[in-house]
C-alpha atoms as a PDB file:
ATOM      1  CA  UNK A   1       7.549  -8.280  20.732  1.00  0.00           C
ATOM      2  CA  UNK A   2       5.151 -10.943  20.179  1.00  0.00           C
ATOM      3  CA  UNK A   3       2.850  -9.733  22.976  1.00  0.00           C
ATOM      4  CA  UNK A   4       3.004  -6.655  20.499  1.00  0.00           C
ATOM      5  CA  UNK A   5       2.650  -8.517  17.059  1.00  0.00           C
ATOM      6  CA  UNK A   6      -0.229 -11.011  18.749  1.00  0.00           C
ATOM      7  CA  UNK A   7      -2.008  -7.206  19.305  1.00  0.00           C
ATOM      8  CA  UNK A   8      -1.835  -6.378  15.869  1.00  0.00           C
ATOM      9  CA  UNK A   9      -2.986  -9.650  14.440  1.00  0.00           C
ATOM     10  CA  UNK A  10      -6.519  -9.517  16.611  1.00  0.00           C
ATOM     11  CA  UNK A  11      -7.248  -6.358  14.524  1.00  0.00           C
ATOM     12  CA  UNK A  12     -10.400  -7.166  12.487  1.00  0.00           C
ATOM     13  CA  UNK A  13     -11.418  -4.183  10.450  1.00  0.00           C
ATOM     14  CA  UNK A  14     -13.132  -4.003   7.195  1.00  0.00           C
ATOM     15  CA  UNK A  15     -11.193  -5.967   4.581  1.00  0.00           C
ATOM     16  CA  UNK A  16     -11.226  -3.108   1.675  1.00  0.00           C
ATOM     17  CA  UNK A  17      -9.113  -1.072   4.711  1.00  0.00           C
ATOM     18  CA  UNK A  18      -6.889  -3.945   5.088  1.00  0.00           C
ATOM     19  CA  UNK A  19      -5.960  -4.084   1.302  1.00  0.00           C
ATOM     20  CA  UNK A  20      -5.703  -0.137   0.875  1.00  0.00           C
ATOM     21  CA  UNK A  21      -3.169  -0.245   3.713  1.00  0.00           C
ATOM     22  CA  UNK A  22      -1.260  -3.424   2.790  1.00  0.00           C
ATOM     23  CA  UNK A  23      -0.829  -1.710  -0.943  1.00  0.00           C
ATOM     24  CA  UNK A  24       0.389   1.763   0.958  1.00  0.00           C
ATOM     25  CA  UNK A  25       2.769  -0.365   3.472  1.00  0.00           C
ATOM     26  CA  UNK A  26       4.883  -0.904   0.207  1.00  0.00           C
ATOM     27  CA  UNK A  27       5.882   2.566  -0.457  1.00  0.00           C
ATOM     28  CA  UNK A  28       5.746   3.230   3.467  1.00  0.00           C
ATOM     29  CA  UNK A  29       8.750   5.699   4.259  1.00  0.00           C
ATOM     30  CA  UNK A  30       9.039   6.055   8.514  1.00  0.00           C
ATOM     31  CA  UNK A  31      11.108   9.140   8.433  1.00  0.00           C
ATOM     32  CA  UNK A  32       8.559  10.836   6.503  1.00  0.00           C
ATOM     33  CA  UNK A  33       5.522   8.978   7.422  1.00  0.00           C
ATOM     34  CA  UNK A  34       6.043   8.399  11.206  1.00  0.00           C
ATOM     35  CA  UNK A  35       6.729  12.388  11.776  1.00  0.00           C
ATOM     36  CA  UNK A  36       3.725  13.049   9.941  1.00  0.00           C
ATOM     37  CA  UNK A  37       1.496  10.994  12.009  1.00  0.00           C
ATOM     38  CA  UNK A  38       3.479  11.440  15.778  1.00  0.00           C
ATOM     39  CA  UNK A  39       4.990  14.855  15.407  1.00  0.00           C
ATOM     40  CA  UNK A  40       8.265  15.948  14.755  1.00  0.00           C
ATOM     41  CA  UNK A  41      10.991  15.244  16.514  1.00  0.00           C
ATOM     42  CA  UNK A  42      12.772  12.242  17.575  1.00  0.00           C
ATOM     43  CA  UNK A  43      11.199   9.108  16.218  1.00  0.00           C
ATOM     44  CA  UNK A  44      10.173   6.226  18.905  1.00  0.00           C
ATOM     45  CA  UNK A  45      11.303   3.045  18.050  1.00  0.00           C
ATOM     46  CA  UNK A  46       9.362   0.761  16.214  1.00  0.00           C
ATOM     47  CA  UNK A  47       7.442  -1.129  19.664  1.00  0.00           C
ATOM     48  CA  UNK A  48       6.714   2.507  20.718  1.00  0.00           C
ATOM     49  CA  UNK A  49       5.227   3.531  17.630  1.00  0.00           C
ATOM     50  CA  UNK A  50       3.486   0.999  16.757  1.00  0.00           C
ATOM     51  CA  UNK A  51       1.622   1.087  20.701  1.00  0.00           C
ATOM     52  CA  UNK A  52       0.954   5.002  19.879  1.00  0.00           C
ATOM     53  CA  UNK A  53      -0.514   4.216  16.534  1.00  0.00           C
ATOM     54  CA  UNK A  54      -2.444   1.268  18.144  1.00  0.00           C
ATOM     55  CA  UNK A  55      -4.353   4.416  20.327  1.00  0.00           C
ATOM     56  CA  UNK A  56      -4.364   6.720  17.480  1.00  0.00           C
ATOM     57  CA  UNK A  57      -6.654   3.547  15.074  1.00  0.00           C
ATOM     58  CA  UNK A  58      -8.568   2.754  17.768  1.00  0.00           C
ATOM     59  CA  UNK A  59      -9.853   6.290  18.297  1.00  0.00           C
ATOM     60  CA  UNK A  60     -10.834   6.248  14.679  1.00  0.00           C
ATOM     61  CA  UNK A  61     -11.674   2.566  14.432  1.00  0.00           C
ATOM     62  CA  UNK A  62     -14.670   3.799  16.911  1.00  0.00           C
ATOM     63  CA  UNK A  63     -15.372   7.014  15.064  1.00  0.00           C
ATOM     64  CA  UNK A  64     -15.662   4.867  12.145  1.00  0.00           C
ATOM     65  CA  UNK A  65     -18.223   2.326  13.722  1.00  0.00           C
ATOM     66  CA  UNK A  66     -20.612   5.218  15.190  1.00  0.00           C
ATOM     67  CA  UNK A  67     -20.609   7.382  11.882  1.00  0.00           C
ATOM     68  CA  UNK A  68     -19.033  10.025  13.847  1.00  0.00           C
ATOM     69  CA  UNK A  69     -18.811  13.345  11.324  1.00  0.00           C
ATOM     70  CA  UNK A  70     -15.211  13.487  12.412  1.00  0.00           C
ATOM     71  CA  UNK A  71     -14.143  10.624  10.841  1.00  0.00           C
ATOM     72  CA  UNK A  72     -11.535  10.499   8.295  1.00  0.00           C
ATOM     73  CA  UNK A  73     -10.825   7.791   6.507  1.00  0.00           C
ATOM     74  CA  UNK A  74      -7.409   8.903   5.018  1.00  0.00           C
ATOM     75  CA  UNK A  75      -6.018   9.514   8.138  1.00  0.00           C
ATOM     76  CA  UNK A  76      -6.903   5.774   9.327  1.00  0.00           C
ATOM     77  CA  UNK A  77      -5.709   4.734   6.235  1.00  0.00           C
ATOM     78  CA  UNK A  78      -2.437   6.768   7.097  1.00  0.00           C
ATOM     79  CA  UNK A  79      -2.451   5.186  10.494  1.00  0.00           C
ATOM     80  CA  UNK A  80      -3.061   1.452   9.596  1.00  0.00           C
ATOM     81  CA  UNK A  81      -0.090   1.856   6.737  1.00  0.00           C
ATOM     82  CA  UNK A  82       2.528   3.059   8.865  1.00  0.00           C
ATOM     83  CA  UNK A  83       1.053   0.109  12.004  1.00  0.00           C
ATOM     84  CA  UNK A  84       2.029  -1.787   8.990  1.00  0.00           C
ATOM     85  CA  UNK A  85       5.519  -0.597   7.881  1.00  0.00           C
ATOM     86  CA  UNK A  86       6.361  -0.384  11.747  1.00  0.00           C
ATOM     87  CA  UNK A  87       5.507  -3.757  12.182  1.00  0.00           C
ATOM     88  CA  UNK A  88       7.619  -4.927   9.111  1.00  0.00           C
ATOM     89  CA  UNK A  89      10.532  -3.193  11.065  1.00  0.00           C
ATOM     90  CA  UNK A  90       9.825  -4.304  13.746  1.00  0.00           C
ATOM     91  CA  UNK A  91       9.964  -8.301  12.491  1.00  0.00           C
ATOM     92  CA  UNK A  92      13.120  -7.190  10.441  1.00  0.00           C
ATOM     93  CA  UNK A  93      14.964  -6.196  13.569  1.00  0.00           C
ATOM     94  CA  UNK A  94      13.938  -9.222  15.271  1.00  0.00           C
ATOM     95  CA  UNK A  95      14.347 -11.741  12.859  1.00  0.00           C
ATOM     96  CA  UNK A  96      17.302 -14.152  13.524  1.00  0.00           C
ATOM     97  CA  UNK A  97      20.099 -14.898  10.648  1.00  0.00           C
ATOM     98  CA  UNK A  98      19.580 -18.170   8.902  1.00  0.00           C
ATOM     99  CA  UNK A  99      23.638 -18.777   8.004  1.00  0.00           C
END
C-alpha cells in the first residue's frame, strides 16, 4: 500500500484540478462512481482501482499537456475524484485501531 499511496502523492497537476477533485471526493459514491469509470461488473478492490485509474489520468494528464482536441476535462475530473475516494478507502481499510 504505501508503494501505492507514495504513487499518488508524486502527482503534480494543476492546483485548480486538485481542489475541484478534493471538493467532488466528498460526495464520492464507489458503487456508482467506480462502475461508471471501469465498467460494470464486479468492482476491483481499492489497490486495483486505484492502479487502473492511475493509467486512465495519465492518458489524459498527457492529452491535457499537448492540447490534444480529445481532451476532456470532466472526465479527468471524474478520474482524479474517484483516485481520491479510492485512496480514502484504501487508508480506511488499512488504518490500525487506536483502543
Amino acid at each position: 500500500m504505501q508503494d501505492l499511496m507514495s504513487m499518488l502523492n508524486a502527482l503534480r497537476r494543476p492546483q485548480l484540478l486538485i481542489r475541484a477533485a478534493r471538493h467532488g471526493a466528498q460526495e464520492y459514491r464507489r458503487d456508482r462512481h467506480l462502475q461508471r469509470l471501469l465498467g460494470y461488473g464486479t468492482l476491483p478492490r481499492p489497490s486495483a482501482a486505484i492502479m487502473r485509474l492511475m493509467d486512465l489520468e495519465r492518458t489524459l494528464n498527457d492529452q491535457r499537456q499537448e492540447d490534444d482536441a480529445g481532451y476532456s476535462l470532466t472526465r479527468h475530473l471524474d478520474i482524479l475524484i474517484a483516485m481520491m475516494g479510492e485512496a480514502q478507502l484504501l487508508r480506511a481499510a488499512h488504518a490500525t485501531p487506536t483502543t
